[in-house]
N, C-alpha and C. Protein backbone atom coordinates (compact mmCIF):
# COMPACT_ATOMS: atom_id res chain seq x y z
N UNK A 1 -37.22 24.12 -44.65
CA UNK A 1 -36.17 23.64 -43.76
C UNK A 1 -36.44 24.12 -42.34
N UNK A 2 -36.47 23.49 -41.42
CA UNK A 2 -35.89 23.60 -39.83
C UNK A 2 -35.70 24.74 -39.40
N UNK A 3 -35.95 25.77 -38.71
CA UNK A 3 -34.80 26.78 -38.51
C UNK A 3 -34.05 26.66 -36.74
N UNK A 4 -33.10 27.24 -36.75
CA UNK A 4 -32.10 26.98 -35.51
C UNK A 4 -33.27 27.80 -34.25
N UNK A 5 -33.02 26.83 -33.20
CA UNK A 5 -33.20 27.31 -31.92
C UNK A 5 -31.98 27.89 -30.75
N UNK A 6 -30.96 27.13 -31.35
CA UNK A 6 -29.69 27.95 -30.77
C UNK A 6 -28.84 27.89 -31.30
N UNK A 7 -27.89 28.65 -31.49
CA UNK A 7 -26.46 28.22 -32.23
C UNK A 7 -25.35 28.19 -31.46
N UNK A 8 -24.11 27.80 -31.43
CA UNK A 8 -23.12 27.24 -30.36
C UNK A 8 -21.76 27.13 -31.51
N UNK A 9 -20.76 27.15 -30.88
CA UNK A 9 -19.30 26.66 -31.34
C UNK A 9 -19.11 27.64 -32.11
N UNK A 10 -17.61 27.68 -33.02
CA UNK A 10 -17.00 28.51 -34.07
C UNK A 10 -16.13 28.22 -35.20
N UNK A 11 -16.48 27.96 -35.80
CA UNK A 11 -15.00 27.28 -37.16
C UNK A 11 -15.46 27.90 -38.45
N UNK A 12 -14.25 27.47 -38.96
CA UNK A 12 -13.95 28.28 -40.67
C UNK A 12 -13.50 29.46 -40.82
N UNK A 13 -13.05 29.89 -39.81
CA UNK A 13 -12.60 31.10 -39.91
C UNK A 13 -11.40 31.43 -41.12
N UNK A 14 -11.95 32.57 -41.58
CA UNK A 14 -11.29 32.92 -43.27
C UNK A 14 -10.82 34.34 -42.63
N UNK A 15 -9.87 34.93 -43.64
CA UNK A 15 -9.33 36.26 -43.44
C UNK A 15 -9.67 36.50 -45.35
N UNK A 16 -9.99 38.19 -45.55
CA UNK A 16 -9.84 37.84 -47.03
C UNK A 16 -9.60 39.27 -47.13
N UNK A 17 -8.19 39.70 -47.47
CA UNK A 17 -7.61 40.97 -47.70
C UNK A 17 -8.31 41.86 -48.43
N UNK A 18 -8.64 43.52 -48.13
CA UNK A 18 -8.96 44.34 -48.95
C UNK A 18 -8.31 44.44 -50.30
N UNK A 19 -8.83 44.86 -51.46
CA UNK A 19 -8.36 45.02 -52.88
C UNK A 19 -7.98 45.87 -52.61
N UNK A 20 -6.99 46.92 -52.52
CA UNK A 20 -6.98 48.51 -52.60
C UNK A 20 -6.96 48.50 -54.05
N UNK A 21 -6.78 47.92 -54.92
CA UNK A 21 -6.76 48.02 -56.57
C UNK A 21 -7.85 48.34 -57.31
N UNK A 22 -8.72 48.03 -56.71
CA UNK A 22 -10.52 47.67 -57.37
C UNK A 22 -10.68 49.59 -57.30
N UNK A 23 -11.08 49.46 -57.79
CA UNK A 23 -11.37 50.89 -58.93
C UNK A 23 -12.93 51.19 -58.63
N UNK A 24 -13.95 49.99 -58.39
CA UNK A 24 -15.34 50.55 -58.38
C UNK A 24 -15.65 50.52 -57.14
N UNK A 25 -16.75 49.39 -56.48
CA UNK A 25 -17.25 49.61 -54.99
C UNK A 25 -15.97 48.50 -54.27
N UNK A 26 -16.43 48.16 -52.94
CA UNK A 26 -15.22 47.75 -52.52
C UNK A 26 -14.78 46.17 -52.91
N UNK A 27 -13.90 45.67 -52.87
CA UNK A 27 -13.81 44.68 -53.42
C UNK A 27 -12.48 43.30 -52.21
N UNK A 28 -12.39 42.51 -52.16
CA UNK A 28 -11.65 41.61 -51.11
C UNK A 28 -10.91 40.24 -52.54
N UNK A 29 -9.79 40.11 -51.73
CA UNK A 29 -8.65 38.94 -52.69
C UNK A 29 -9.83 37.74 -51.87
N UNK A 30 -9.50 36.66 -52.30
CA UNK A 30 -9.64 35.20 -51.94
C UNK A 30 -9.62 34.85 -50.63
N UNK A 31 -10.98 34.82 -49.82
CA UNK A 31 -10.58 34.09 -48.55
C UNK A 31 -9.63 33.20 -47.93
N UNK A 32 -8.89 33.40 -46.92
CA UNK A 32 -7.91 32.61 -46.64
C UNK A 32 -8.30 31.66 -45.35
N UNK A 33 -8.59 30.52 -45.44
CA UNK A 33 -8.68 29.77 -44.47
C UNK A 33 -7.73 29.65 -43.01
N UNK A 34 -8.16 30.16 -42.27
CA UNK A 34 -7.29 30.11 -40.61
C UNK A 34 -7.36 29.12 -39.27
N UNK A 35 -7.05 27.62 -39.47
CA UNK A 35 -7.44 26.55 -38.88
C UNK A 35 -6.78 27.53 -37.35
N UNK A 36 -7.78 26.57 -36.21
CA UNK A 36 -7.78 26.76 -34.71
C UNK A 36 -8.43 27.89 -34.30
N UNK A 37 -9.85 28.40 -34.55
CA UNK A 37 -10.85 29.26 -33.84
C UNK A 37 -11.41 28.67 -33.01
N UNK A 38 -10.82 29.75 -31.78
CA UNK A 38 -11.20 29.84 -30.62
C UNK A 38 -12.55 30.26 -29.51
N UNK A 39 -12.32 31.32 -30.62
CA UNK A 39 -13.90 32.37 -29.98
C UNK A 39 -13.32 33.80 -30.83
N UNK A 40 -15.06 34.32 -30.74
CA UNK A 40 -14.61 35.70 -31.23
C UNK A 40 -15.94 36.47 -30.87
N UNK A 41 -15.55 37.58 -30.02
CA UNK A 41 -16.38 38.08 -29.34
C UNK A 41 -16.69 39.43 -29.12
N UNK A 42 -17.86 39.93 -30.99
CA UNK A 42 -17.89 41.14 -31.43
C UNK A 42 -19.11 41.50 -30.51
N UNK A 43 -18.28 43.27 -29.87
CA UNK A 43 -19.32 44.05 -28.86
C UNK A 43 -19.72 45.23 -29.67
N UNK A 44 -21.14 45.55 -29.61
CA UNK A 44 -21.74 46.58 -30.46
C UNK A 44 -21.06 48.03 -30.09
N UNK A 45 -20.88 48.86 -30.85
CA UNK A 45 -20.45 49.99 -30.75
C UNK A 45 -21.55 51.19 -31.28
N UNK A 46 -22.04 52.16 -30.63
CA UNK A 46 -22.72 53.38 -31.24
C UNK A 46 -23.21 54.12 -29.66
N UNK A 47 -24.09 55.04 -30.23
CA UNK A 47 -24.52 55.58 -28.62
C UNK A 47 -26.36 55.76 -28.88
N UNK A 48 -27.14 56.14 -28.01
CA UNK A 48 -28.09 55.88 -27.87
C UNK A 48 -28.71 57.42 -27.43
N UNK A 49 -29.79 57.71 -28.51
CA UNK A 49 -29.90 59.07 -27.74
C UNK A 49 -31.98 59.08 -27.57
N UNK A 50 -31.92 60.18 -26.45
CA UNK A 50 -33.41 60.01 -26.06
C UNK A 50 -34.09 61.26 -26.08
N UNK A 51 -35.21 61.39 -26.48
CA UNK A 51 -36.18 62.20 -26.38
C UNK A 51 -37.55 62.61 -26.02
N UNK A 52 -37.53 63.31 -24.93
CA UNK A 52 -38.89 63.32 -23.83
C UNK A 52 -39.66 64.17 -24.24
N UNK A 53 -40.78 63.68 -24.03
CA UNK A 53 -42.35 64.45 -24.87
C UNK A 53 -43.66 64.18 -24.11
N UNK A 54 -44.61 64.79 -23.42
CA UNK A 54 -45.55 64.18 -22.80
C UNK A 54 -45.39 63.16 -21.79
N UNK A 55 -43.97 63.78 -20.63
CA UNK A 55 -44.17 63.06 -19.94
C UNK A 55 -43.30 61.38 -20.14
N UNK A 56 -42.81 61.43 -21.29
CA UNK A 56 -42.67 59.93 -21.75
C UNK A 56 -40.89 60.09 -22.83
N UNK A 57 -40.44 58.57 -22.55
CA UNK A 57 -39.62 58.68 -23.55
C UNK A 57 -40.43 58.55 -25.22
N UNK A 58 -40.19 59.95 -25.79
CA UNK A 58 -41.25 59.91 -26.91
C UNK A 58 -40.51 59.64 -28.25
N UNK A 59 -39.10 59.56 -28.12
CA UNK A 59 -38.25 59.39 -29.13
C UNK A 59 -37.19 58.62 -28.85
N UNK A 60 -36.41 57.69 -29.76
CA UNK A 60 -35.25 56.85 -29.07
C UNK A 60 -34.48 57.09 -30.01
N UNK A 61 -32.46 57.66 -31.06
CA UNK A 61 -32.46 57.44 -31.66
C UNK A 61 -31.34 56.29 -31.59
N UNK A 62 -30.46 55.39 -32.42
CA UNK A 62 -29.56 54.65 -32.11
C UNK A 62 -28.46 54.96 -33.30
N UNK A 63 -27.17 54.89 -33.13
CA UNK A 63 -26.34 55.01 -34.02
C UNK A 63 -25.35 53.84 -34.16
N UNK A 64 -25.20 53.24 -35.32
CA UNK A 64 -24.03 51.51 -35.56
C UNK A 64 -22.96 52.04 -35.98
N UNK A 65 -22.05 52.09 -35.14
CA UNK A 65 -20.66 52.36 -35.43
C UNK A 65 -19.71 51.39 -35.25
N UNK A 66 -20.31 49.88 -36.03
CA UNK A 66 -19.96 48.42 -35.76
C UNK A 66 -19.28 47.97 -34.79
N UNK A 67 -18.26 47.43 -34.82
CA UNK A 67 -17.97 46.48 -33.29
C UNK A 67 -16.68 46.45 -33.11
N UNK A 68 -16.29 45.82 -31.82
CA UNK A 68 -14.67 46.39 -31.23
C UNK A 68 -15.22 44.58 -30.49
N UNK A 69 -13.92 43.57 -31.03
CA UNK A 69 -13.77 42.53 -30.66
C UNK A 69 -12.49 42.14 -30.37
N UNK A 70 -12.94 40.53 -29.92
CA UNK A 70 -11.19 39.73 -29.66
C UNK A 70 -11.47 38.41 -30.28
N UNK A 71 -10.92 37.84 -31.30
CA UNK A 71 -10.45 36.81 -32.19
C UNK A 71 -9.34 36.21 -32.06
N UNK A 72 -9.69 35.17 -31.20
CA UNK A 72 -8.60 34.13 -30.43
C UNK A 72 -8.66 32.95 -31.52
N UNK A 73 -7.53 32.72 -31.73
CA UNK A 73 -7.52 31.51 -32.58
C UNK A 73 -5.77 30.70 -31.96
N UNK A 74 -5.83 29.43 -32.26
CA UNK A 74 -4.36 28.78 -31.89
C UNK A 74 -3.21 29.82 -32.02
N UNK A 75 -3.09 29.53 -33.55
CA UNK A 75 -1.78 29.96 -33.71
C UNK A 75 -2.34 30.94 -35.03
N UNK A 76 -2.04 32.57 -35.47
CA UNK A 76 -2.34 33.09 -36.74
C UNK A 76 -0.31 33.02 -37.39
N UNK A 77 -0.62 32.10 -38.70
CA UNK A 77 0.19 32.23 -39.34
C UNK A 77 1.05 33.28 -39.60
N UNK A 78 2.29 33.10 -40.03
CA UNK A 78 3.48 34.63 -39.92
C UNK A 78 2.93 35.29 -40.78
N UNK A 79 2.84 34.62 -42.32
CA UNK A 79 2.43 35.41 -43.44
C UNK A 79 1.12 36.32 -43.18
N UNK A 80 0.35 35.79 -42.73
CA UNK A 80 -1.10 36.46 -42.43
C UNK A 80 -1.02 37.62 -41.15
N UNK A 81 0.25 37.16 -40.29
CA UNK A 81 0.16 38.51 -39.19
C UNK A 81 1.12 39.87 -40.35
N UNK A 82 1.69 39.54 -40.64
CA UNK A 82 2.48 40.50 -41.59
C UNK A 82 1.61 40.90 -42.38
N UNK A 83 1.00 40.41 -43.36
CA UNK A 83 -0.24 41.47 -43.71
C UNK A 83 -0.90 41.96 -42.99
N UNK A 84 -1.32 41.84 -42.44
CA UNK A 84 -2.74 41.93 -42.07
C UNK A 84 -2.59 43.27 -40.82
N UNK A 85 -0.79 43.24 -40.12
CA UNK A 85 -0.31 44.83 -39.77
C UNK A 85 0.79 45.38 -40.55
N UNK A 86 0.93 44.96 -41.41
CA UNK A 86 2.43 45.98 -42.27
C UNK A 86 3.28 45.02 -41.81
N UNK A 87 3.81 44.46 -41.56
CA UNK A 87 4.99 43.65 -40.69
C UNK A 87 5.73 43.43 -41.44
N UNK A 88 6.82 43.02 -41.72
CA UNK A 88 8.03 42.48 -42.51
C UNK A 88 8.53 41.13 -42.35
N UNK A 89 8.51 39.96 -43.65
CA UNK A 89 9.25 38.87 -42.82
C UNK A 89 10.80 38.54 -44.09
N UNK A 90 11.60 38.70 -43.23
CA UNK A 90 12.79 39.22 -43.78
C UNK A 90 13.21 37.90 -44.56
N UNK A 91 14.55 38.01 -45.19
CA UNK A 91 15.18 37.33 -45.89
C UNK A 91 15.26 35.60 -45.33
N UNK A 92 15.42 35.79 -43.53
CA UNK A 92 15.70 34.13 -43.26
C UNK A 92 14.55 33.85 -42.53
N UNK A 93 13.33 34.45 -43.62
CA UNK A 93 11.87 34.07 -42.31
C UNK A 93 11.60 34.63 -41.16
N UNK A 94 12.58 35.65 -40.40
CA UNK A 94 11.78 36.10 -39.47
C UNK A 94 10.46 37.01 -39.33
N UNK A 95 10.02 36.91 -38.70
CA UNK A 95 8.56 38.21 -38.71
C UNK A 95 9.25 39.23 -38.14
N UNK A 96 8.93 40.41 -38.69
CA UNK A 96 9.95 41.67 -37.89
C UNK A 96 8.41 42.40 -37.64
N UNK A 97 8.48 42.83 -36.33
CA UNK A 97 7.40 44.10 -35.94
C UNK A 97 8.07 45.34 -36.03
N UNK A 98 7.21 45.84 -37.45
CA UNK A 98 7.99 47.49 -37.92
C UNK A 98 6.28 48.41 -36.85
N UNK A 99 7.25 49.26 -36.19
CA UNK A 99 6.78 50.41 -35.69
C UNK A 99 6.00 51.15 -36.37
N UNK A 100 6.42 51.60 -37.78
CA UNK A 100 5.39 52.62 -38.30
C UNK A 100 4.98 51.64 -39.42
N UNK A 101 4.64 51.02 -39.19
CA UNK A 101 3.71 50.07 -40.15
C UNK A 101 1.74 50.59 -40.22
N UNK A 102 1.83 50.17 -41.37
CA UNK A 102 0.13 50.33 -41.82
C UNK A 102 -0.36 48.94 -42.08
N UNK A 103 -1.34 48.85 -41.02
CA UNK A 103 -2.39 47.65 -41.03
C UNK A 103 -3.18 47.75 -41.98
N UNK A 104 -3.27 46.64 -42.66
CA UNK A 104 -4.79 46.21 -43.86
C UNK A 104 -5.10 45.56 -43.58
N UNK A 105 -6.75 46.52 -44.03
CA UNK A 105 -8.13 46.17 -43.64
C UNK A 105 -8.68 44.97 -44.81
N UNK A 106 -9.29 44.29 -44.07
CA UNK A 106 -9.83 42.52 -44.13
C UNK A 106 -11.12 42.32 -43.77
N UNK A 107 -11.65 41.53 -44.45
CA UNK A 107 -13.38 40.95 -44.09
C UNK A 107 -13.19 39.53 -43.11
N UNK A 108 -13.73 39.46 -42.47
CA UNK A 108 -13.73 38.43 -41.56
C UNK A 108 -14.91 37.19 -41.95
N UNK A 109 -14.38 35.97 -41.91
CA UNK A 109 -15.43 35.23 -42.33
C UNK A 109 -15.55 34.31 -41.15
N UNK A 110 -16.83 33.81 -41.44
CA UNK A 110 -16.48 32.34 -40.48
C UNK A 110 -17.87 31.51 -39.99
N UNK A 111 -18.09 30.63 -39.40
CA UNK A 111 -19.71 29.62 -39.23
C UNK A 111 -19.57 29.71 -37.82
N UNK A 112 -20.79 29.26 -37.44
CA UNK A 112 -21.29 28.90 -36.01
C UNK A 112 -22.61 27.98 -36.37
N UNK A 113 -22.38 26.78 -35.59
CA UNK A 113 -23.10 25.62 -35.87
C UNK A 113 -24.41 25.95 -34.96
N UNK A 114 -25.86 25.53 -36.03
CA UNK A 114 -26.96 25.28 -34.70
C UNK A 114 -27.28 24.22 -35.24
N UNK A 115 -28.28 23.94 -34.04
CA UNK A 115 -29.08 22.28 -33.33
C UNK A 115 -29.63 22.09 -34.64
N UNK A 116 -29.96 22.86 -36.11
CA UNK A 116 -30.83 22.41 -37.09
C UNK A 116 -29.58 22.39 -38.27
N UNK A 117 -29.35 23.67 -38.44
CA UNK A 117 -28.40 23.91 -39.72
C UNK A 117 -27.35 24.85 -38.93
N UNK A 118 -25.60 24.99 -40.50
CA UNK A 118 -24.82 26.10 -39.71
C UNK A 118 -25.19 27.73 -40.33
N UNK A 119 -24.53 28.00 -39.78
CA UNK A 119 -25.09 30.02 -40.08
C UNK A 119 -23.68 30.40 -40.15
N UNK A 120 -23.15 31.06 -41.17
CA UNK A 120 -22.14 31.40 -42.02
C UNK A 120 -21.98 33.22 -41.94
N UNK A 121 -21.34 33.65 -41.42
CA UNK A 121 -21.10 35.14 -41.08
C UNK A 121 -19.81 35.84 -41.75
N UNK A 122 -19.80 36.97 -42.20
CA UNK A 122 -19.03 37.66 -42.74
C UNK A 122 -18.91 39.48 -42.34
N UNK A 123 -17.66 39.94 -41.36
CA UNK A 123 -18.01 41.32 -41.39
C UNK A 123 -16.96 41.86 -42.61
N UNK A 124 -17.29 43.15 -43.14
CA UNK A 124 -16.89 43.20 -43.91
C UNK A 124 -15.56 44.19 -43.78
N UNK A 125 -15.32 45.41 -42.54
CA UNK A 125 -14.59 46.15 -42.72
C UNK A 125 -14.07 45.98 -41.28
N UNK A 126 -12.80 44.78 -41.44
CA UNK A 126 -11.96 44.64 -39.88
C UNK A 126 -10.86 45.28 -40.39
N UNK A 127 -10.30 45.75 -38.90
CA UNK A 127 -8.53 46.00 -38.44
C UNK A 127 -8.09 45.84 -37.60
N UNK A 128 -7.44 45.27 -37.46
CA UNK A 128 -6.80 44.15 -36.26
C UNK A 128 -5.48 45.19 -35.90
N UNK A 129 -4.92 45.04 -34.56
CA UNK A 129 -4.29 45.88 -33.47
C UNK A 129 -2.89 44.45 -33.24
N UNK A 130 -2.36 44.78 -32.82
CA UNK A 130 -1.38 43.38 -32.06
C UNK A 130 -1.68 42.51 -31.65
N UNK A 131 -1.03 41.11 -31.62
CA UNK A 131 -1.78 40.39 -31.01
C UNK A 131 -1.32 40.28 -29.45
N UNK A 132 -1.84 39.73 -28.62
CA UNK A 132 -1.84 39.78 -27.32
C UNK A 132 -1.48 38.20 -26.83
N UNK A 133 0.32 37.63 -26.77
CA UNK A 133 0.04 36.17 -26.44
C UNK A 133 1.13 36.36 -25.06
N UNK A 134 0.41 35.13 -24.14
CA UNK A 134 1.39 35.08 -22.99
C UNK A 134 2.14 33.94 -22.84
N UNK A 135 3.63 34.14 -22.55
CA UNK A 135 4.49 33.41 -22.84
C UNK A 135 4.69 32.47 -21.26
N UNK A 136 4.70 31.59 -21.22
CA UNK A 136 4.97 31.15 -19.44
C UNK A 136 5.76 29.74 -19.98
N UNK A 137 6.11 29.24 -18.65
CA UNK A 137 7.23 28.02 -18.65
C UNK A 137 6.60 27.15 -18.81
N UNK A 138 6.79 25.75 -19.40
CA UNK A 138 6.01 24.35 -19.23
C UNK A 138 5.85 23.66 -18.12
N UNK A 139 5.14 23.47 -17.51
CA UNK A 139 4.13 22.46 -16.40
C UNK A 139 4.40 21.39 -16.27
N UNK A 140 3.76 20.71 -15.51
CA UNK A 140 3.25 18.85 -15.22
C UNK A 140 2.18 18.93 -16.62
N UNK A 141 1.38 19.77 -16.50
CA UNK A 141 0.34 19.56 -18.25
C UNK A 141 0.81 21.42 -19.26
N UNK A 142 0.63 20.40 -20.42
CA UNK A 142 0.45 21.65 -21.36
C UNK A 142 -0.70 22.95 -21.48
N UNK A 143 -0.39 23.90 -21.54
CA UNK A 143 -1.49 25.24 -21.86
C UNK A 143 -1.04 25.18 -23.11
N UNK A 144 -1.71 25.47 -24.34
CA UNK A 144 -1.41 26.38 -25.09
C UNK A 144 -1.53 27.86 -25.05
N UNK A 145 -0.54 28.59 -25.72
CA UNK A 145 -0.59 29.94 -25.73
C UNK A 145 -1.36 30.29 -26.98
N UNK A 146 -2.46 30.53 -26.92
CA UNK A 146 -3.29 31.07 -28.34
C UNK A 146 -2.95 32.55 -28.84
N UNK A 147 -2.99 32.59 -29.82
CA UNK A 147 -3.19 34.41 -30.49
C UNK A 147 -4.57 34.89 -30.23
N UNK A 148 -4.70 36.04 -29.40
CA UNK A 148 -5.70 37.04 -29.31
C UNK A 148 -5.59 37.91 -30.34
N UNK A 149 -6.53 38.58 -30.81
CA UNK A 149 -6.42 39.87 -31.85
C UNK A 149 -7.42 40.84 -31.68
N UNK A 150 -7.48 42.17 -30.94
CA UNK A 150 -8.12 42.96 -30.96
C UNK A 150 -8.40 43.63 -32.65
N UNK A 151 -9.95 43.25 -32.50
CA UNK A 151 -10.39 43.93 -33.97
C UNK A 151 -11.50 45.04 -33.78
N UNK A 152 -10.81 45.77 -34.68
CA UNK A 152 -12.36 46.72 -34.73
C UNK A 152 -13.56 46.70 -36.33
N UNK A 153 -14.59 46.63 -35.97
CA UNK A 153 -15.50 46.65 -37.29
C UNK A 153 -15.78 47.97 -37.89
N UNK A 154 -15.91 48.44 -38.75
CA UNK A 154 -16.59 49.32 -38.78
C UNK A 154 -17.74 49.34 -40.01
N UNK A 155 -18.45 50.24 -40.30
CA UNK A 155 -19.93 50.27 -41.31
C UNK A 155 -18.64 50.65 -42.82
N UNK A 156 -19.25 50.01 -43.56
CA UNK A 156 -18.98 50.52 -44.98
C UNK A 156 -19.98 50.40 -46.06
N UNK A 157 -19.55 50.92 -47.00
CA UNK A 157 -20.98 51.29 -47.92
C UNK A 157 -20.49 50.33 -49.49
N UNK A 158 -21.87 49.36 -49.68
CA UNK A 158 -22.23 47.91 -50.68
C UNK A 158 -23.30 48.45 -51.00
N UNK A 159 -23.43 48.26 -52.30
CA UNK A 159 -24.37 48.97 -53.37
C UNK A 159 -25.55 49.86 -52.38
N UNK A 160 -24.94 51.18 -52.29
CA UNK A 160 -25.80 52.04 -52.15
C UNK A 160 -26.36 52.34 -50.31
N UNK A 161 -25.62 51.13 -49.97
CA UNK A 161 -26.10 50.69 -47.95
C UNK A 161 -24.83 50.71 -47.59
N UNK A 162 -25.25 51.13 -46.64
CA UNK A 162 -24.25 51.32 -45.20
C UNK A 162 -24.41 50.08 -44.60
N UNK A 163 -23.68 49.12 -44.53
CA UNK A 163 -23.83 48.20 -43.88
C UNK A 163 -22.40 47.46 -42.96
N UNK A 164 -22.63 46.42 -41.96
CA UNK A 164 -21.65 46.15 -41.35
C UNK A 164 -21.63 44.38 -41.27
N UNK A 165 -22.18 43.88 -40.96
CA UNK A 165 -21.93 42.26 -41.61
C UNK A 165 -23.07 41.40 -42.06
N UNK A 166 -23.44 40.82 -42.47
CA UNK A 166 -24.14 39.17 -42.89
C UNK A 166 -23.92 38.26 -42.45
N UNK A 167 -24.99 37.56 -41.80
CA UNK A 167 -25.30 36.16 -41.31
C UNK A 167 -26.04 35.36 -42.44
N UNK A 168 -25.78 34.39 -42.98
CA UNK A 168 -26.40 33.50 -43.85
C UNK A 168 -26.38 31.61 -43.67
N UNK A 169 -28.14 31.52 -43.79
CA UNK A 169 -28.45 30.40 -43.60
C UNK A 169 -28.91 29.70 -44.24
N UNK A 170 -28.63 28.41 -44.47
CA UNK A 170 -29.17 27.61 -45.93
C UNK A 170 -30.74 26.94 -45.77
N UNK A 171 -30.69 27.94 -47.04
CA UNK A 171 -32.47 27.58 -47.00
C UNK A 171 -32.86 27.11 -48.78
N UNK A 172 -34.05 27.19 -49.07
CA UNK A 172 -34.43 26.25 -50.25
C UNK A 172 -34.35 26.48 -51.69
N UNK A 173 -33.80 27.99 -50.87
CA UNK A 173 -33.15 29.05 -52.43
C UNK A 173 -31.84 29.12 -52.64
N UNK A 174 -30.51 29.14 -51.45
CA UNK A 174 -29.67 30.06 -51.68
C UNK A 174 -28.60 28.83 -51.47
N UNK A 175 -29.00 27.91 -51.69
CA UNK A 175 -27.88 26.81 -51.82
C UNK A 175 -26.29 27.20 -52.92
N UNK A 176 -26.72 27.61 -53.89
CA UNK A 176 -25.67 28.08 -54.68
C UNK A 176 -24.89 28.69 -54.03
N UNK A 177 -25.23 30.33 -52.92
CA UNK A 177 -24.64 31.24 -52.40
C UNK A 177 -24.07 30.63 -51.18
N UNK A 178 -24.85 29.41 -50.31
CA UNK A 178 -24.22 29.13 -49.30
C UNK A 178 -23.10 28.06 -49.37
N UNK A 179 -23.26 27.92 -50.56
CA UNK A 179 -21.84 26.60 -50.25
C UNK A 179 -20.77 27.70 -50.97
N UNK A 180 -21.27 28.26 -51.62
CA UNK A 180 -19.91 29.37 -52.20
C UNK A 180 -19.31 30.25 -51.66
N UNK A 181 -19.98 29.94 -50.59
CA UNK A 181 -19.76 31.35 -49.20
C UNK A 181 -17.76 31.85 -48.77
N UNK A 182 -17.56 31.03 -48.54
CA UNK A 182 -16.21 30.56 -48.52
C UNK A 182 -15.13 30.91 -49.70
N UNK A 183 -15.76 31.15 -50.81
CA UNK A 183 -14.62 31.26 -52.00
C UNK A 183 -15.22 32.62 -52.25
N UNK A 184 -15.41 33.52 -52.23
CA UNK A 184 -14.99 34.76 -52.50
C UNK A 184 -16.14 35.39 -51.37
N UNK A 185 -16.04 36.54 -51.05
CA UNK A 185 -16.37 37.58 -49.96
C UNK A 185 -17.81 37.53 -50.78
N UNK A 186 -18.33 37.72 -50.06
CA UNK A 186 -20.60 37.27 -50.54
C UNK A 186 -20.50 39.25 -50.06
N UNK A 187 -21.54 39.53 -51.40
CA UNK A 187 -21.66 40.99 -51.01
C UNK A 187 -23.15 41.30 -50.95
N UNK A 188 -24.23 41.82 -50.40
CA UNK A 188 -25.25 41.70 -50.49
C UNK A 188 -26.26 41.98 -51.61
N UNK A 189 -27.39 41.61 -51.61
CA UNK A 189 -28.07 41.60 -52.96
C UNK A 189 -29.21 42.15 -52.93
N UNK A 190 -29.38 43.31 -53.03
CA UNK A 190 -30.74 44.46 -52.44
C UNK A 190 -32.11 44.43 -53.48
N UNK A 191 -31.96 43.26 -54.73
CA UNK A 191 -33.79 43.22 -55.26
C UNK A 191 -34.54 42.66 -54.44
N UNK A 192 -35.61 42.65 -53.85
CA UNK A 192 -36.49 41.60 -53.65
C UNK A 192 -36.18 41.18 -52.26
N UNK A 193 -35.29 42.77 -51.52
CA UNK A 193 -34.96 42.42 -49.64
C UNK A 193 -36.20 42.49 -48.77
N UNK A 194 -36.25 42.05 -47.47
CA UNK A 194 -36.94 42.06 -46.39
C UNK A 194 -36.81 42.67 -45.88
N UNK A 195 -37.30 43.82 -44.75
CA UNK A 195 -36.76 44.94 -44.01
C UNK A 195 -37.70 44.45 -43.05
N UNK A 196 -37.49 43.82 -41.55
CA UNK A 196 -38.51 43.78 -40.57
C UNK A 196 -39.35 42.83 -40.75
N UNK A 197 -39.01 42.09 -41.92
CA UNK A 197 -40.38 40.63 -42.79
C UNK A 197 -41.38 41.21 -43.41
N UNK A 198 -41.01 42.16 -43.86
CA UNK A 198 -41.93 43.16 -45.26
C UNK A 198 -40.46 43.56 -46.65
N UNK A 199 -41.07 42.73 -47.81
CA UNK A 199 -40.37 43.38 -48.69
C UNK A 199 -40.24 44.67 -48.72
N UNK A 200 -38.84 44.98 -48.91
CA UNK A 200 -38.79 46.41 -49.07
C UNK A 200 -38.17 46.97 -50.93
């Protein structure tokens, strides 16, 4: 198959709640589909350390302490903002913002289309902060007011790795895994991996 020279746009965005129930490694409920992605725009997090020897940088080391983003989408459903920070939605439907509420942590799913094929991404350990929407009067034309969501990523540990998300692209093997991508959280599969384009 083809492979992408650029990739562009954003859709499918899924939310898929932590198990806290699961008893063995970590485990996520049923992706939930979240129509109207906007953009989402994960910035690397770690620090960078250096070491001089002969004159030269003779050592570099780097540390992944995954990513601190913003996930703009239209509108995020009541039910899904109430999970997803502790929230309450009371007896006649309202969403109540409780103060000492505990946010649960969620895998983030979602595609980005290229010029050949799409590429299907999943991080695995988000927590989302408030959302951030601005309210203003109606115009001569409409704005919509979208939901922002400050998220943070962080590394968690899948059979035996420390890891922080997956990008997956359909190629001449993994057709099964890529159309299934979507119905339950894809966890990685360490026989027979690549490290750098050398089996490892």
């Amino acid at each position: 198959m083809p492979k992408n020279k650029v990739t562009f746009g954003l859709d499918k965005v899924h939310i898929a709640f932590y198990d806290e129930d699961s008893t063995t490694q970590p485990a996520w409920g049923a992706p939930i589909p979240i129509p109207g992605a906007v953009r989402w725009t994960p910035e690397a997090q770690g620090e960078q350390s250096e070491f001089y020897a002969d004159n030269t940088k003779y050592y570099v080391a780097t540390s992944n302490n995954g990513y601190t983003g913003e996930l703009e989408l239209a509108l995020v459903p009541d039910d899904i903002l109430a999970k997803m920070l502790g929230w309450i939605i009371d007896e006649n439907g309202m969403l109540v913002e409780v103060s000492d509420a505990t946010p649960k942590k969620f895998a983030l799913l979602g595609q980005v289309q290229g010029d050949q094929k799409n590429r299907r991404f999943v991080y695995y350990d988000c927590q989302a902060d408030r959302p951030a929407k601005e309210r203003q009067t109606k115009g001569e034309s409409v704005e919509v007011a979208t939901d922002v969501l400050n998220l943070t990523v962080s590394p968690i540990e899948l059979g035996g790795r420390t890891v922080v998300k997956g990008d997956l692209e359909l190629n001449e093997t993994n057709t099964a895994a890529y159309n299934a991508f979507f119905d339950s959280v894809y966890t990685p599969k360490f026989t027979n991996v690549t490290t750098g384009g050398a089996e490892a």
